[in-house]
C-alpha atoms as a PDB file:
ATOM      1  CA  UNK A   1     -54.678  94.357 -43.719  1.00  0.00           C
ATOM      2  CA  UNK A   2     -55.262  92.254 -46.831  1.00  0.00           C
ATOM      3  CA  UNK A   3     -53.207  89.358 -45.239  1.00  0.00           C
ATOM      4  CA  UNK A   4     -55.491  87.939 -42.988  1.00  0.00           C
ATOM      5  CA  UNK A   5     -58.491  87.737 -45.471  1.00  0.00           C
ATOM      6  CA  UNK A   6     -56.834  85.224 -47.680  1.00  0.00           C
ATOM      7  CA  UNK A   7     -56.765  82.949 -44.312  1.00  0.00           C
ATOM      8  CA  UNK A   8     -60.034  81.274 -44.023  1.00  0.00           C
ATOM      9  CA  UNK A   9     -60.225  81.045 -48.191  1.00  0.00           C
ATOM     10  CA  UNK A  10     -57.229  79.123 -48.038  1.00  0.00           C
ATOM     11  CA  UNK A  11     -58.405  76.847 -45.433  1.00  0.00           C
ATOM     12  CA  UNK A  12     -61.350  76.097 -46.666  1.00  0.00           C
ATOM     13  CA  UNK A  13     -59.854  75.264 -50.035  1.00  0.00           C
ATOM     14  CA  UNK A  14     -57.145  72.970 -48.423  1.00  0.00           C
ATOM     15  CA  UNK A  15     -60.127  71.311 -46.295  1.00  0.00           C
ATOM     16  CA  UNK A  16     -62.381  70.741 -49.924  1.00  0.00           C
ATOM     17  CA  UNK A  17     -59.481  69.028 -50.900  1.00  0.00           C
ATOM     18  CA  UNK A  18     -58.865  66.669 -48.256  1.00  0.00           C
ATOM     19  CA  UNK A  19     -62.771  65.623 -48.680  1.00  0.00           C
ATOM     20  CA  UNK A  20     -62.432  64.997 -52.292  1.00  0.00           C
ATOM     21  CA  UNK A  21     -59.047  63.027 -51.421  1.00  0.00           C
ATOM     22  CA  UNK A  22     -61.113  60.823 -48.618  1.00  0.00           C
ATOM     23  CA  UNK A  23     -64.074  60.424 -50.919  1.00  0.00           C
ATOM     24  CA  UNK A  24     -61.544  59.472 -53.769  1.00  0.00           C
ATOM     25  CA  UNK A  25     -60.111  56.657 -51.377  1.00  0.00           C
ATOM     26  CA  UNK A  26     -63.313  55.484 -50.007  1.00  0.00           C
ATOM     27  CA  UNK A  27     -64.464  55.663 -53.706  1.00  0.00           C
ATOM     28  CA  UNK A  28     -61.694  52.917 -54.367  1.00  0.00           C
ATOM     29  CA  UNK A  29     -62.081  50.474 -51.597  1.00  0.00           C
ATOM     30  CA  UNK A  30     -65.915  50.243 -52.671  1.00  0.00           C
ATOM     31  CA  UNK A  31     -65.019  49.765 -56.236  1.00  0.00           C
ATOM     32  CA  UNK A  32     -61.903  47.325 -55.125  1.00  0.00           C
ATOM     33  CA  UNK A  33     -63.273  43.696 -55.146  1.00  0.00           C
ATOM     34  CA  UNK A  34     -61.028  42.480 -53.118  1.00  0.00           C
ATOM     35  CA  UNK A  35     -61.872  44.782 -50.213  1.00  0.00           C
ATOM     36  CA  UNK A  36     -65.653  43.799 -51.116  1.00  0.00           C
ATOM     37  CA  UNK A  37     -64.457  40.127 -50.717  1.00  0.00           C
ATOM     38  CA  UNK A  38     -62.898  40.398 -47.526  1.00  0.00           C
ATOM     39  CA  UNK A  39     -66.021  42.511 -46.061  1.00  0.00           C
ATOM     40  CA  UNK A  40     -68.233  39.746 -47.933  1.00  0.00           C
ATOM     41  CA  UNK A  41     -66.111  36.703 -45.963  1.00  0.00           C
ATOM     42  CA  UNK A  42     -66.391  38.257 -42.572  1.00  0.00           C
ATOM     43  CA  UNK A  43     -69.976  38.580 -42.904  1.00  0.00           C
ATOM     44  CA  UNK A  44     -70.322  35.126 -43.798  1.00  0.00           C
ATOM     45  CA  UNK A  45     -71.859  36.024 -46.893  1.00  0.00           C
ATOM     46  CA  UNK A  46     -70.115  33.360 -49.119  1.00  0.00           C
ATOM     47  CA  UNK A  47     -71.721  33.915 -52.205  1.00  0.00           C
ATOM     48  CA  UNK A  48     -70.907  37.201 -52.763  1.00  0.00           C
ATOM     49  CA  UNK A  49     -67.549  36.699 -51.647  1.00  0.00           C
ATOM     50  CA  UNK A  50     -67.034  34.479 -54.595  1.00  0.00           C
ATOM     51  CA  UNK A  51     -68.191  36.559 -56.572  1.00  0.00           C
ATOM     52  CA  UNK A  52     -65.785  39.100 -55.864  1.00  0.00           C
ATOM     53  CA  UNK A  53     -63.470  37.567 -56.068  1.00  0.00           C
ATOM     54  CA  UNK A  54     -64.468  36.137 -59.187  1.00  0.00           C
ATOM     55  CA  UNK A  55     -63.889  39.976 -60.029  1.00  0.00           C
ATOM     56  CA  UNK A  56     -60.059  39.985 -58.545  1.00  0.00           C
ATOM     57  CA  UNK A  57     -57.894  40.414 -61.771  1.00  0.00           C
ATOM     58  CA  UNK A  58     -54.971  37.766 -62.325  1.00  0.00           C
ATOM     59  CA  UNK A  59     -52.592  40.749 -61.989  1.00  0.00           C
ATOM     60  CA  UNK A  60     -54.016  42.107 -58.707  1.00  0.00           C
ATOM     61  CA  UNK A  61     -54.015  38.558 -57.161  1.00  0.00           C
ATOM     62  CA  UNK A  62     -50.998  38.664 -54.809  1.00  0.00           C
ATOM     63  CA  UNK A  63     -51.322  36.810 -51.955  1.00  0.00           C
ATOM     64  CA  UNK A  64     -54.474  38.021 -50.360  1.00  0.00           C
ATOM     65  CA  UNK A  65     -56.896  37.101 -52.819  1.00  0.00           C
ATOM     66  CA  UNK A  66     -55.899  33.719 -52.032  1.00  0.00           C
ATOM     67  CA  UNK A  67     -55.680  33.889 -48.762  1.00  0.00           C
ATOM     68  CA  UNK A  68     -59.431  34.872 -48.884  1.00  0.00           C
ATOM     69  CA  UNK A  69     -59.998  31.873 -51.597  1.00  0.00           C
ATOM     70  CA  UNK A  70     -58.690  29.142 -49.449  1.00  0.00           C
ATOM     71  CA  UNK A  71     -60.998  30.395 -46.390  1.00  0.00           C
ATOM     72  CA  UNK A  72     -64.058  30.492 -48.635  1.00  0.00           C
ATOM     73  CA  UNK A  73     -63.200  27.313 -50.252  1.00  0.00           C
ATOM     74  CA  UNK A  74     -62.495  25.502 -47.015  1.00  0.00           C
ATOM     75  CA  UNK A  75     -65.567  27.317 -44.746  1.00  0.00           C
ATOM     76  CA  UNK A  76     -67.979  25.762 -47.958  1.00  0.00           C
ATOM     77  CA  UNK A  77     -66.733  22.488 -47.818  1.00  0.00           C
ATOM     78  CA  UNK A  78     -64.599  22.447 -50.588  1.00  0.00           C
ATOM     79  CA  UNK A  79     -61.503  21.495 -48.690  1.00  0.00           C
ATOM     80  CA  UNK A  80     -59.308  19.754 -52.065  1.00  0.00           C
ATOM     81  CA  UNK A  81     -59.957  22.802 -53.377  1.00  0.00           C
ATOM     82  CA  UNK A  82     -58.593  24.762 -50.111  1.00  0.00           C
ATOM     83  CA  UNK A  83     -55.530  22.482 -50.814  1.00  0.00           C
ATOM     84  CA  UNK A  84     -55.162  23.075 -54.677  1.00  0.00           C
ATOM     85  CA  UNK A  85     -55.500  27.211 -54.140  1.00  0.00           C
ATOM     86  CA  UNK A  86     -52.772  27.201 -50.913  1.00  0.00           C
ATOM     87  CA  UNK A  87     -50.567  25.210 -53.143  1.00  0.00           C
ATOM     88  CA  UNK A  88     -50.352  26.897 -55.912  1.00  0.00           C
ATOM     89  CA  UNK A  89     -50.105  30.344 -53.847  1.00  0.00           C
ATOM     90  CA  UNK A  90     -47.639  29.271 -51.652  1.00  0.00           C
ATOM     91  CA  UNK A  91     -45.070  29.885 -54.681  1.00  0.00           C
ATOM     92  CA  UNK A  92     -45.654  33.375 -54.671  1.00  0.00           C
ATOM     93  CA  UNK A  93     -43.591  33.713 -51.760  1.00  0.00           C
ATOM     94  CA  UNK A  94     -42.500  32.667 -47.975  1.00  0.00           C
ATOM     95  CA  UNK A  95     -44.690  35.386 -46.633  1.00  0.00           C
ATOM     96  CA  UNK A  96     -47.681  34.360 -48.402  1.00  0.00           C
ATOM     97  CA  UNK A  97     -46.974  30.416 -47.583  1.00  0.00           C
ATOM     98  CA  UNK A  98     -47.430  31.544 -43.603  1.00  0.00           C
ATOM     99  CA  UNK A  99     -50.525  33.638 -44.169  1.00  0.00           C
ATOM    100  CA  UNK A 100     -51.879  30.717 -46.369  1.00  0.00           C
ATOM    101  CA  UNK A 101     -49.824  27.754 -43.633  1.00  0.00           C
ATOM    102  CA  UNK A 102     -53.159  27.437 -40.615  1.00  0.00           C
ATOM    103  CA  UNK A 103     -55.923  27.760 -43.357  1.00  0.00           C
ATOM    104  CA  UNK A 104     -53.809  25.204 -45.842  1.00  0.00           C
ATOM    105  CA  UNK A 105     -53.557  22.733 -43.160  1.00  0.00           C
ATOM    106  CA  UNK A 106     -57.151  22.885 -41.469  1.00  0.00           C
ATOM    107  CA  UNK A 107     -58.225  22.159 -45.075  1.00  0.00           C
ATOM    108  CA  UNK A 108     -56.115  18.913 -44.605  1.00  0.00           C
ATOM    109  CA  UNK A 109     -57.186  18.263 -41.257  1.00  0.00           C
ATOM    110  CA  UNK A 110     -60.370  18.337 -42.372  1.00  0.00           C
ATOM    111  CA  UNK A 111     -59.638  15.331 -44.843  1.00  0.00           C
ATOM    112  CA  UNK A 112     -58.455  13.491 -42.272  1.00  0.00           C
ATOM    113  CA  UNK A 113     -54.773  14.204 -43.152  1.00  0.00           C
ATOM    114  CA  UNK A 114     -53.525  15.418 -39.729  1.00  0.00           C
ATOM    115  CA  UNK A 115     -49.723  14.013 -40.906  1.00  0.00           C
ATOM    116  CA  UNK A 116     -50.022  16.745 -43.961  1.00  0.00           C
ATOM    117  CA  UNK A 117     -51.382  19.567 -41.984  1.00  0.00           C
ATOM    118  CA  UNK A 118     -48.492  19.215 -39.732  1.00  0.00           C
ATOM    119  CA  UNK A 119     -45.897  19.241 -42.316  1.00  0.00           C
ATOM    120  CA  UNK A 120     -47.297  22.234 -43.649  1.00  0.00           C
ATOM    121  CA  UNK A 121     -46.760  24.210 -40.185  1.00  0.00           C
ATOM    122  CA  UNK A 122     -43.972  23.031 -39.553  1.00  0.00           C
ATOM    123  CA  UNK A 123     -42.547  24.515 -42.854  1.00  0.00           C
ATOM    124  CA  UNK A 124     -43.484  27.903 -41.248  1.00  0.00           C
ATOM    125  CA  UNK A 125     -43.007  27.446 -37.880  1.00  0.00           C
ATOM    126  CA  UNK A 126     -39.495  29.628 -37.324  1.00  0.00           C
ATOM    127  CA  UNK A 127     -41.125  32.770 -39.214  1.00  0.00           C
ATOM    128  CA  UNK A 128     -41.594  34.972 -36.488  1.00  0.00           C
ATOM    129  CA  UNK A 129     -45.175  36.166 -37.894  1.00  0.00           C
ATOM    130  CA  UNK A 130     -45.938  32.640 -37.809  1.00  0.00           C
ATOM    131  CA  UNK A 131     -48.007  32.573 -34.781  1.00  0.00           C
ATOM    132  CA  UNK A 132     -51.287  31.442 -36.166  1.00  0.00           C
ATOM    133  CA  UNK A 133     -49.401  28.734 -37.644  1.00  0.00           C
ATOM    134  CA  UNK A 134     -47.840  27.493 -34.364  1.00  0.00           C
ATOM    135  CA  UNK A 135     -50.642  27.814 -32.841  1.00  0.00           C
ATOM    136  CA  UNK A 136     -52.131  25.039 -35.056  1.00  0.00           C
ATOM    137  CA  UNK A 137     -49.517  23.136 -34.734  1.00  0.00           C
ATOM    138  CA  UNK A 138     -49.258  22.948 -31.078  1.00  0.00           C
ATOM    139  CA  UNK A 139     -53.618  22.033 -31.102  1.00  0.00           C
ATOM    140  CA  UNK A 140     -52.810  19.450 -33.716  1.00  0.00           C
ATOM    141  CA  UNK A 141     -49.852  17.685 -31.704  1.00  0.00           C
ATOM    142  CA  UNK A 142     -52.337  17.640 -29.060  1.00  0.00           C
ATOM    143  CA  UNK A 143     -54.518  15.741 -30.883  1.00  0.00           C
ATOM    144  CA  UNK A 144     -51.904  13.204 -32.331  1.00  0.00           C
ATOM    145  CA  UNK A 145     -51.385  12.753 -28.766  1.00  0.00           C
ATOM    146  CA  UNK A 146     -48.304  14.472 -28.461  1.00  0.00           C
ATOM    147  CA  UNK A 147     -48.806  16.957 -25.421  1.00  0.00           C
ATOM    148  CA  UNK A 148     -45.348  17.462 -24.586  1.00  0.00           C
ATOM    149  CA  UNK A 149     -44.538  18.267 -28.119  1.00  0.00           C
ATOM    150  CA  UNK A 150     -47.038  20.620 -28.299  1.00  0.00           C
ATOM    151  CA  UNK A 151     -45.760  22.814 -25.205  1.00  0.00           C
ATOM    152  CA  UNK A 152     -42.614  24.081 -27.857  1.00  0.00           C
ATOM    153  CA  UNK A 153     -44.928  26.156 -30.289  1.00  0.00           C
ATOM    154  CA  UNK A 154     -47.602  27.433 -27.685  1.00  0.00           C
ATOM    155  CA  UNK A 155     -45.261  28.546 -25.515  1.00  0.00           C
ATOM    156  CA  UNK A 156     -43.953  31.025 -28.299  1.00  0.00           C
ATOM    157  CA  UNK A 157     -47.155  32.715 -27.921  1.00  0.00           C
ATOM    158  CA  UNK A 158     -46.805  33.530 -24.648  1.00  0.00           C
ATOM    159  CA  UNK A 159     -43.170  34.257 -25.086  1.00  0.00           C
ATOM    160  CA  UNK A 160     -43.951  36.594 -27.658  1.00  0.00           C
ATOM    161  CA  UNK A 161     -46.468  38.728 -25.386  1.00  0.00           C
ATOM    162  CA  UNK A 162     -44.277  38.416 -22.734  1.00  0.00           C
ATOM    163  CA  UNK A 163     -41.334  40.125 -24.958  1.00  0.00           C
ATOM    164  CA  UNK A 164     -44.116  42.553 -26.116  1.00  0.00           C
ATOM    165  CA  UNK A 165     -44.030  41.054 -29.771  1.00  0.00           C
ATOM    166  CA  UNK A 166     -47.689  40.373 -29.340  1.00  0.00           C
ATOM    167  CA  UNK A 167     -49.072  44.067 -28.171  1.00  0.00           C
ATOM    168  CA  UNK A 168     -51.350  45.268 -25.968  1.00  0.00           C
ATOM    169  CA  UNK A 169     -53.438  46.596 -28.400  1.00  0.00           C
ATOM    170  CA  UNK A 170     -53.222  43.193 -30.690  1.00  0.00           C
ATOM    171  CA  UNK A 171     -57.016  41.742 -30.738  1.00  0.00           C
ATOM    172  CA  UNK A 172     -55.834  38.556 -32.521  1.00  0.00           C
ATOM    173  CA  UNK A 173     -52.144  38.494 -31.042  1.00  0.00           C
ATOM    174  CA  UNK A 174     -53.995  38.092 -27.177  1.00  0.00           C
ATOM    175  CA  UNK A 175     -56.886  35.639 -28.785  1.00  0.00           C
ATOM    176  CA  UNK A 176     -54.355  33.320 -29.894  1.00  0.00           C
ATOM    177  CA  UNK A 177     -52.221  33.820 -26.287  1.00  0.00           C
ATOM    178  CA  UNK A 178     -55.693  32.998 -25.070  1.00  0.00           C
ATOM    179  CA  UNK A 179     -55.889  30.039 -26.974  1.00  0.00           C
ATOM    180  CA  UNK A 180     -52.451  28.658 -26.627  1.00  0.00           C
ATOM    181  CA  UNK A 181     -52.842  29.046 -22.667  1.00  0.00           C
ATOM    182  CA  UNK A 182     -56.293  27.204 -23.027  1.00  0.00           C
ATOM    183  CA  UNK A 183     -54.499  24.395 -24.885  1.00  0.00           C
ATOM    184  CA  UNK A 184     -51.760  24.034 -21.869  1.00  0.00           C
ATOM    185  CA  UNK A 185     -54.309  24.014 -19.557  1.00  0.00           C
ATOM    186  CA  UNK A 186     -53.933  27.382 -17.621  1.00  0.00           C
ATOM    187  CA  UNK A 187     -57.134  28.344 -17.568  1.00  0.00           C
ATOM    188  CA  UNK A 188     -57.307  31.409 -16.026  1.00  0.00           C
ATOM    189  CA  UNK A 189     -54.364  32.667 -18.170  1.00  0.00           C
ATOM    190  CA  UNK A 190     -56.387  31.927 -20.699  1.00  0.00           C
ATOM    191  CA  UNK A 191     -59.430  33.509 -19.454  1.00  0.00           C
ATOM    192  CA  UNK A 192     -57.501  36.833 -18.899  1.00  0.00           C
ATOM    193  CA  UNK A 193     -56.447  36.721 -21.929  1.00  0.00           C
ATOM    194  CA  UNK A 194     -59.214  37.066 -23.450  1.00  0.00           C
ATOM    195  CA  UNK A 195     -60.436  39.347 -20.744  1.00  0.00           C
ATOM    196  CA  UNK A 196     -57.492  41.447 -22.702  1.00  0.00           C
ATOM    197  CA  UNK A 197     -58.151  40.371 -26.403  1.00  0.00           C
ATOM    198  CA  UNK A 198     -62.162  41.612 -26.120  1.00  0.00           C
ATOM    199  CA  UNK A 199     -61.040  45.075 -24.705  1.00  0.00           C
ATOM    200  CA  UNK A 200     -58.986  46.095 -27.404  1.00  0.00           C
ATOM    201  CA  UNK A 201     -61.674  44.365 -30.400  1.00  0.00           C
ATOM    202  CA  UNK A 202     -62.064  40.756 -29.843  1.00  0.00           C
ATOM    203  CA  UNK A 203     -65.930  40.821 -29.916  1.00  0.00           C
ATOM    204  CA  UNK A 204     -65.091  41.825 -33.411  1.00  0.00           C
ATOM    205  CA  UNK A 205     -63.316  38.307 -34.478  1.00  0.00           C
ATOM    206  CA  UNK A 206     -65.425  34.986 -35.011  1.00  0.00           C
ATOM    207  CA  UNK A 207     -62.547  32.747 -34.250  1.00  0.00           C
ATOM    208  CA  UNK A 208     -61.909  34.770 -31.151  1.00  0.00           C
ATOM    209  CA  UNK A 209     -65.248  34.518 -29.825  1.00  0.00           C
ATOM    210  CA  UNK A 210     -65.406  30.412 -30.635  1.00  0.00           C
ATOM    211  CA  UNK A 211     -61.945  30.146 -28.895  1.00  0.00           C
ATOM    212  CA  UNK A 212     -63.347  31.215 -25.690  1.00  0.00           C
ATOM    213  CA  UNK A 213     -66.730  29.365 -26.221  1.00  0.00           C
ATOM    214  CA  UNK A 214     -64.403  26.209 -26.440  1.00  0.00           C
ATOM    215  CA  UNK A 215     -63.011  27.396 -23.055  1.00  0.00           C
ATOM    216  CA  UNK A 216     -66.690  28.275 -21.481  1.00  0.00           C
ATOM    217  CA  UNK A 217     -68.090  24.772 -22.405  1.00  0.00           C
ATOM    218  CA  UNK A 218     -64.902  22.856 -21.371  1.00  0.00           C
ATOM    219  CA  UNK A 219     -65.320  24.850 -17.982  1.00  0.00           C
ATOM    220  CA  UNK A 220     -68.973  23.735 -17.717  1.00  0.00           C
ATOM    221  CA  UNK A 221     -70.178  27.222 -17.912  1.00  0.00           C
ATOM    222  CA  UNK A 222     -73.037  27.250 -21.197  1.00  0.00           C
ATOM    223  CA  UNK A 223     -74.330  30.339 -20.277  1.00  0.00           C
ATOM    224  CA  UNK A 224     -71.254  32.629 -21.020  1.00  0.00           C
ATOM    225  CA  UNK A 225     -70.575  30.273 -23.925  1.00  0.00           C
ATOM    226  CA  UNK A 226     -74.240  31.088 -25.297  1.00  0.00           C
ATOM    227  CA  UNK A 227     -73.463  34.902 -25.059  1.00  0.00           C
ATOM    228  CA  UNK A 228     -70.137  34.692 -26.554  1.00  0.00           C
ATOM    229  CA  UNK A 229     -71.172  32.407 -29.864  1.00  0.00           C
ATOM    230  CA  UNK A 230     -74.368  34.938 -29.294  1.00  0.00           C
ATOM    231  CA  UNK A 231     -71.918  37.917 -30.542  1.00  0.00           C
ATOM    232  CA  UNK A 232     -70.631  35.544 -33.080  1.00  0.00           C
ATOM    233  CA  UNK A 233     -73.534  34.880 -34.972  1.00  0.00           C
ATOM    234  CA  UNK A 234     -73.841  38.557 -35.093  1.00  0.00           C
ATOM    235  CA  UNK A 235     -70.790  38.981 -36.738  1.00  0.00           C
ATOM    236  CA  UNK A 236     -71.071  35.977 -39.072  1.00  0.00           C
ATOM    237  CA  UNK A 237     -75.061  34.049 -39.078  1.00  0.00           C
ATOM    238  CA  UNK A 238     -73.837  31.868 -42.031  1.00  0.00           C
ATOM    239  CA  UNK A 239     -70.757  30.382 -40.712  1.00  0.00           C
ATOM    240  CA  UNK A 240     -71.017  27.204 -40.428  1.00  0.00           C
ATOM    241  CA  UNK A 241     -68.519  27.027 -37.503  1.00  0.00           C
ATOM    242  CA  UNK A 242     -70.681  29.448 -35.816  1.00  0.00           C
ATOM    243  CA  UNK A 243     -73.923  27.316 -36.519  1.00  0.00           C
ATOM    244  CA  UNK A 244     -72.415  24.172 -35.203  1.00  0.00           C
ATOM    245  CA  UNK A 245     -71.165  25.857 -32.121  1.00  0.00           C
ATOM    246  CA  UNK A 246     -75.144  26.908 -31.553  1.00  0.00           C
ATOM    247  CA  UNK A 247     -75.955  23.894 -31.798  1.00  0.00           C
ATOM    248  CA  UNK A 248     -73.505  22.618 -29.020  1.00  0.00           C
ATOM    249  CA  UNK A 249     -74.657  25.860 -26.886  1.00  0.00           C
ATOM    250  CA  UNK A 250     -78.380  24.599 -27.473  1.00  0.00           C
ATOM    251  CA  UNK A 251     -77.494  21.272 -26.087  1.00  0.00           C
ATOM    252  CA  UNK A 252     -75.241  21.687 -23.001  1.00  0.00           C
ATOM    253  CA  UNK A 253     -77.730  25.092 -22.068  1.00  0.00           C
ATOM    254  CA  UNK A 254     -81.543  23.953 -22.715  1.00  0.00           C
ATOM    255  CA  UNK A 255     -81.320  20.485 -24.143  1.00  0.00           C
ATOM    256  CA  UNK A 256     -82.891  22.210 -27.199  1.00  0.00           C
ATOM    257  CA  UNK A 257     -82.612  18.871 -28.996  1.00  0.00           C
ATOM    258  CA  UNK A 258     -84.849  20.550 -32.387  1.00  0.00           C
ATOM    259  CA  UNK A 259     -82.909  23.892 -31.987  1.00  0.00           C
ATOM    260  CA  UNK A 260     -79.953  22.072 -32.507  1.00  0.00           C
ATOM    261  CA  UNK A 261     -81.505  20.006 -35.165  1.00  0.00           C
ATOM    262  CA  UNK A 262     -82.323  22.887 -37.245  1.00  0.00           C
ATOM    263  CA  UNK A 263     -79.290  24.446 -36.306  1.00  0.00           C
ATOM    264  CA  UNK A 264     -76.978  21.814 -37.814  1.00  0.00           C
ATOM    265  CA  UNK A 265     -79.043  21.168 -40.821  1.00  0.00           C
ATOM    266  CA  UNK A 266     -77.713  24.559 -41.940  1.00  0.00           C
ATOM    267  CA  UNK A 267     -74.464  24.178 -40.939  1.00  0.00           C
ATOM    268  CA  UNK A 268     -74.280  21.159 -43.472  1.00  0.00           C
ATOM    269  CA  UNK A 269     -76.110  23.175 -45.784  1.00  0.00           C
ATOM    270  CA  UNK A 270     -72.973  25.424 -46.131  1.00  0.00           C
ATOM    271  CA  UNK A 271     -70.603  23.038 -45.411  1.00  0.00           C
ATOM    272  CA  UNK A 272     -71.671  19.708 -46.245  1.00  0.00           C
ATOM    273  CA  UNK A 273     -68.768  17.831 -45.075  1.00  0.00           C
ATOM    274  CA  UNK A 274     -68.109  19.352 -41.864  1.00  0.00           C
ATOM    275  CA  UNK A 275     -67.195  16.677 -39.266  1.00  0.00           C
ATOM    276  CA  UNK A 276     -68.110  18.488 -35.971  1.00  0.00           C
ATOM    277  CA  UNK A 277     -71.751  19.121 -37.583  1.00  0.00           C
ATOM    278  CA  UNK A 278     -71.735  15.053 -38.528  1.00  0.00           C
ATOM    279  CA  UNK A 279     -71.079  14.633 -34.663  1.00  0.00           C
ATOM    280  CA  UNK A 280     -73.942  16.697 -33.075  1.00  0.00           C
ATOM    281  CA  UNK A 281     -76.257  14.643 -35.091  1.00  0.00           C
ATOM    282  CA  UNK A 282     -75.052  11.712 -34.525  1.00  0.00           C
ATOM    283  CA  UNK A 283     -75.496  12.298 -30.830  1.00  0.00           C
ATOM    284  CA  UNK A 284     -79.106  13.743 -31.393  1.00  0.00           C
ATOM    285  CA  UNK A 285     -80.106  10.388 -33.312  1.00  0.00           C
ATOM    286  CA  UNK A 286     -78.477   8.469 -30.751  1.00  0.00           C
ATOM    287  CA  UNK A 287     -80.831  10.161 -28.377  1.00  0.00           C
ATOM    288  CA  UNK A 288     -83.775   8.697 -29.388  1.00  0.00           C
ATOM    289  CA  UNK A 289     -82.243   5.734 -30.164  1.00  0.00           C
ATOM    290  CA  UNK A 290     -82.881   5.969 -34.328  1.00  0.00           C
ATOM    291  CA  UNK A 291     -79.467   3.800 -34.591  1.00  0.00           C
ATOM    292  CA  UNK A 292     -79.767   3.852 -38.466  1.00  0.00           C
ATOM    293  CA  UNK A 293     -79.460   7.525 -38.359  1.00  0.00           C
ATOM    294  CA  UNK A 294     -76.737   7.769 -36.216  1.00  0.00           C
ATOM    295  CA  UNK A 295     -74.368   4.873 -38.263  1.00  0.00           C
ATOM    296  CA  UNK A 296     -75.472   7.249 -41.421  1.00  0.00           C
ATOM    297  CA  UNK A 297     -74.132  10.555 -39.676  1.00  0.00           C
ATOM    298  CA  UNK A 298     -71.209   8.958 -38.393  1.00  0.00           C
ATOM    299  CA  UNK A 299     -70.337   7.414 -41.588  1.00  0.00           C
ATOM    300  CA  UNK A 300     -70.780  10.661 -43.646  1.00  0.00           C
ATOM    301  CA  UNK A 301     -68.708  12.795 -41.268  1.00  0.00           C
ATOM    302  CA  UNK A 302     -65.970   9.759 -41.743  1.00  0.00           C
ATOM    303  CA  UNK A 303     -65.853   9.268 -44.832  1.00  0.00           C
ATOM    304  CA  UNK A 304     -64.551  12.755 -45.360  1.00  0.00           C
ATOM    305  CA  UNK A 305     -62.440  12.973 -41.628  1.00  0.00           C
ATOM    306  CA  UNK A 306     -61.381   9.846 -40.986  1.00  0.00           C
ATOM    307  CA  UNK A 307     -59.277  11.425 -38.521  1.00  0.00           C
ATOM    308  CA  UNK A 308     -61.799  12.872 -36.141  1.00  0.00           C
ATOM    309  CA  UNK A 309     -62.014  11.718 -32.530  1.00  0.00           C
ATOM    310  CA  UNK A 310     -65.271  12.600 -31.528  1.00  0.00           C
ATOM    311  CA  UNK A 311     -66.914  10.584 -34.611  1.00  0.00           C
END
């Protein structure tokens, strides 16, 4: 009969343990900076994701902490710095150079070096975990004006959820199906896809949720692109991206023409060079027909993207 009275002793020992294990891991990740970065990016709260990272030790920066650099660094404005960070990181290894690849070269793009950013893709293109990558490359062939080309590394994303590389379950795997089916034109592919993408966490993702914005406007439909960019500024007020695509939402929805004002006005107060923010206020001078502010916007947006078609 003593047998059975060591039984619930013994469990609840085993189960004090696994607490203190849990609370020792969770214990970790809040003192780990680089956990405390990411959580810091996603919120859009760049300031404290530089410092954090600030707080990464040289030994403990392998890959990631870079990663997370060059996003900062390029969603701030500080593209030549984007490009100076991927560089350097990309040494560390191949797998790091295609994490870093889609980040690297929209920090080029964003220069107005569209030649460079492709180059850089295409240097990771045949890694199969690549897809972000291709996926950039096939929007940037686009806009060199090279459809056909572009059809090659989009239609790997589809491939690859057709062969089940991409899962069900994949949040970002189906976005990025979404988005390459967007960019070939099959629309309501690409609208099932992200039908897909939000079911299994999509409303979770910023760049998911701007994707199919993107499709929603292009489709004439601002009020399912309102609620979508809606969720994003949930998930991220600060982003620039985000605030820009607002401002676009304002516009095509209510002709808010000070909403969007205000709106872009802290866009470029995070980003100061970003091009798309450049455009919307060019376009809102231009509306009252304050030509001197429009050249000015136009120039500024420019002078940094030379590249860009809409400026």
């Amino acid at each position: 009969m003593q047998g059975p009275r060591f039984v619930i002793p013994l469990s609840l020992a085993a189960l004090m343990a696994l607490v203190v294990s849990l609370g020792s891991v969770s214990a970790f990740a809040q003192d780990d900076p680089l956990v405390r970065a990411r959580r810091a990016l996603a919120l859009s709260n760049y300031p404290l994701a530089e410092k954090e990272l600030g707080a990464v030790k040289n030994g403990l920066r392998n890959g990631e902490a870079q990663v997370l650099e060059v996003r900062l660094k390029l969603w701030t404005g500080r593209y030549a710095d984007a490009v100076k960070v991927a560089k350097q990181a990309a040494r560390l290894g191949s797998d790091v150079k295609t994490k870093l690849a889609p980040w690297w070269a929209e920090a080029l793009v964003r220069q107005g070096k569209l030649r460079q950013a492709i180059k850089v893709l295409e240097s990771v293109k045949d890694d199969p975990n690549a897809h972000r990558a291709r996926l950039l490359l096939g929007e940037l062939l686009i806009r060199s004006g090279k459809r056909r080309d572009a059809d090659e590394p989009l239609m790997t994303l589809v491939r690859a959820y057709n062969n089940d590389e991409i899962k069900d379950t994949d949040a970002e795997g189906l976005a990025m199906v979404g988005r390459a089916a967007h960019l070939m034109r099959a629309y309501g592919d690409a609208n099932d896809a992200y039908n897909q993408a939000e079911r299994v966490g999509a409303k979770k993702r910023v760049d998911a949720l701007l994707w199919r914005a993107d499709l929603f406007l292009e489709k004439y439909d601002p009020g399912h692109a309102a609620q979508v960019v809606g969720e994003a500024a949930k998930l991220a007020p600060k982003d620039p991206r985000v605030l820009v695509a607002m401002a676009r939402v304002k516009l095509a929805q209510a002709m808010d023409f000070g909403a969007a004002e205000e709106l872009v006005d802290k866009a470029l107060a995070i980003d100061p060079n970003l091009a798309e923010a450049y455009f919307v206020r060019t376009g809102l001078a231009l509306r009252v027909m304050d030509l001197e502010a429009a050249e000015a916007a136009a120039k500024a947006g420019l002078k940094v993207d030379r590249s860009n078609l809409e400026l």
